[in-house]
Protein backbone atom coordinates (compact mmCIF):
# COMPACT_ATOMS: atom_id res chain seq x y z
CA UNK A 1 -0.75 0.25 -15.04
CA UNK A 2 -3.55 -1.63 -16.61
CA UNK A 3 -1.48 -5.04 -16.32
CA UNK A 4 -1.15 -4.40 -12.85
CA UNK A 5 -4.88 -3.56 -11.79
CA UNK A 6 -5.77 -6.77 -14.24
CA UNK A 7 -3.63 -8.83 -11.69
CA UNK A 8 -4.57 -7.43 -8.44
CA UNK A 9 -7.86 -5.40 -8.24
CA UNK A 10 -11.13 -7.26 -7.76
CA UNK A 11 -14.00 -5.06 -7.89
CA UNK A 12 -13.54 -2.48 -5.26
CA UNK A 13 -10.43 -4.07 -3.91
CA UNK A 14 -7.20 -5.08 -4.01
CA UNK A 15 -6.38 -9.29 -3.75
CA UNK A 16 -4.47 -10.30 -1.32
CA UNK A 17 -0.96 -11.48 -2.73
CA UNK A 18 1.58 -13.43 -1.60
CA UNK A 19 5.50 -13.63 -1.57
CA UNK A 20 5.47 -15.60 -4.75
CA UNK A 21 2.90 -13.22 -6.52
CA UNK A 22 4.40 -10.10 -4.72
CA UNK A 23 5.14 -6.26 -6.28
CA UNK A 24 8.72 -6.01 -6.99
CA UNK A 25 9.20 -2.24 -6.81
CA UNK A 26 8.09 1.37 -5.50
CA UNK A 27 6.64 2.10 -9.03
CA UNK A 28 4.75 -0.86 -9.04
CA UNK A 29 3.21 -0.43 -6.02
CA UNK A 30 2.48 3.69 -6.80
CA UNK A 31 0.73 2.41 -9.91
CA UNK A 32 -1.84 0.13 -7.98
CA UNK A 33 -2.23 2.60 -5.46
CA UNK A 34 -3.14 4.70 -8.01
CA UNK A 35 -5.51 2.72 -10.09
CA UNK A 36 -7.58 1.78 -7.18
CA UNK A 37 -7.78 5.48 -5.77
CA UNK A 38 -8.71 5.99 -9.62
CA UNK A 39 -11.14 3.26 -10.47
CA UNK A 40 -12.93 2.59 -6.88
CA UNK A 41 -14.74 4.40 -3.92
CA UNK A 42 -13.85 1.91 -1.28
CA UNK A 43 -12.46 3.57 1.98
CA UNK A 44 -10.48 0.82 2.29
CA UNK A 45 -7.55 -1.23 0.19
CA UNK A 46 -8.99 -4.39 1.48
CA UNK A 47 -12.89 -6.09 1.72
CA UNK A 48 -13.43 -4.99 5.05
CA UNK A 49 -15.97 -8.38 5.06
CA UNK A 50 -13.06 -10.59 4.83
CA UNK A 51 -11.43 -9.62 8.44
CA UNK A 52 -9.80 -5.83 9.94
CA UNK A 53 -6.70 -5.28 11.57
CA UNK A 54 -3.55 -6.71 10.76
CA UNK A 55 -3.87 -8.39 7.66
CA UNK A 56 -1.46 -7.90 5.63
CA UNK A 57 -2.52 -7.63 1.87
CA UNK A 58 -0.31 -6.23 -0.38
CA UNK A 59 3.42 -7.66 -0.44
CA UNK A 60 6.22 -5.82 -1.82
CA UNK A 61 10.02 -6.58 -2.39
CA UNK A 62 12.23 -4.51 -3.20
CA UNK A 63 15.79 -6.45 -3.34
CA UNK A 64 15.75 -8.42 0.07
CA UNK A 65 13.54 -6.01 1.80
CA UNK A 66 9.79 -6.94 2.38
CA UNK A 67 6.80 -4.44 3.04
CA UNK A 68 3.32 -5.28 4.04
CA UNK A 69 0.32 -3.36 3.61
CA UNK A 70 -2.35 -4.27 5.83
CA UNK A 71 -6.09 -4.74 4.11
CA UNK A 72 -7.34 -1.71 6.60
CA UNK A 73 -4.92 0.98 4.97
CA UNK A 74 -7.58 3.69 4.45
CA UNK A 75 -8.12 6.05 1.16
CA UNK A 76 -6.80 9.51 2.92
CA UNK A 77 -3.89 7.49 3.71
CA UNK A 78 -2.79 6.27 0.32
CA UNK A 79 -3.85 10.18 -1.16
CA UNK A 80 -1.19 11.20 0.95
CA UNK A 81 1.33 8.47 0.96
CA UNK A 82 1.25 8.85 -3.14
CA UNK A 83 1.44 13.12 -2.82
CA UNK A 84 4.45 12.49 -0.96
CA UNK A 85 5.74 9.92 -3.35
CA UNK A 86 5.53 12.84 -6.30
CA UNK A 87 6.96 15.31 -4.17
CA UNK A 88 10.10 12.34 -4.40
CA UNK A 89 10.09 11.87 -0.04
CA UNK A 90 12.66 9.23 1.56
CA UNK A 91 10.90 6.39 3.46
CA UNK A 92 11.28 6.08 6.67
CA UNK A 93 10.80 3.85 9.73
CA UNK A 94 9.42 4.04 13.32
CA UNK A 95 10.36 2.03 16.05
CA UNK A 96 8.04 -0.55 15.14
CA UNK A 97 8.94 -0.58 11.70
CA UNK A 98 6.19 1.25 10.22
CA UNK A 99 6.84 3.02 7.22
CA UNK A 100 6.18 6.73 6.50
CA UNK A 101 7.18 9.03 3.34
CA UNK A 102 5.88 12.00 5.60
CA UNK A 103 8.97 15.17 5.24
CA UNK A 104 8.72 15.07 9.24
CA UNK A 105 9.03 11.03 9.30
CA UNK A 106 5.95 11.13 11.25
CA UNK A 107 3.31 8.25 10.77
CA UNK A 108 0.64 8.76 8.20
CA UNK A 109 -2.82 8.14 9.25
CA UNK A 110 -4.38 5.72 7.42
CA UNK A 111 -1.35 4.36 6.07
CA UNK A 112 -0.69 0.89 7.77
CA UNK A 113 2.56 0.02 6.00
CA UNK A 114 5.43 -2.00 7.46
CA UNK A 115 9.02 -3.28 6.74
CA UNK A 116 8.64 -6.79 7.40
């Protein structure tokens, strides 16, 4: 984990990465979702002072599928995105290619994640 958080938390936040310096894999991403609910109070993944809305800030592939996690995805959100992720919950997506771990494939508020 601590490699990880060396390489993309700043502060209170995560750094916006791109495809080059990307996450490569669920566990990856759990662990800095993790260390930043761990290590910061922010209600936010992303410096709300550096833009809102769809930004996307963290970058994962996983093989050749790309996620995006947009810079507003909000604490509650990730609490409950990585309870689900213990409890071992499929992935889903909506029309619109959000992605949800929820058991009823419903959205998760606060959780702006997207297959890209």
């Amino acid at each position: 984990m601590r490699e990880i958080l060396e390489r993309y938390l700043s502060g209170q936040y995560i750094i916006q990465m791109g495809w080059n310096n990307c996450l490569n894999s669920k566990e990856d991403l759990r662990l800095l979702l993790s260390g930043w609910l761990q290590l910061t109070n922010a209600e936010t993944i992303g410096d709300p002072s550096q833009g809102v809305g769809v930004n996307p800030l963290i970058k994962l592939r996983i093989g050749g599928r790309k996620y995006v996690l947009n810079q507003d995805t909000k604490r509650e959100g990730v609490k409950l995105f990585l309870e689900n992720e213990r409890n071992r919950n499929q992935w889903t997506l909506s029309e619109t290619n959000r992605v949800s771990n929820a058991l009823n494939g419903e959205h998760i508020a606060g959780l702006h994640m997207y297959k890209n």
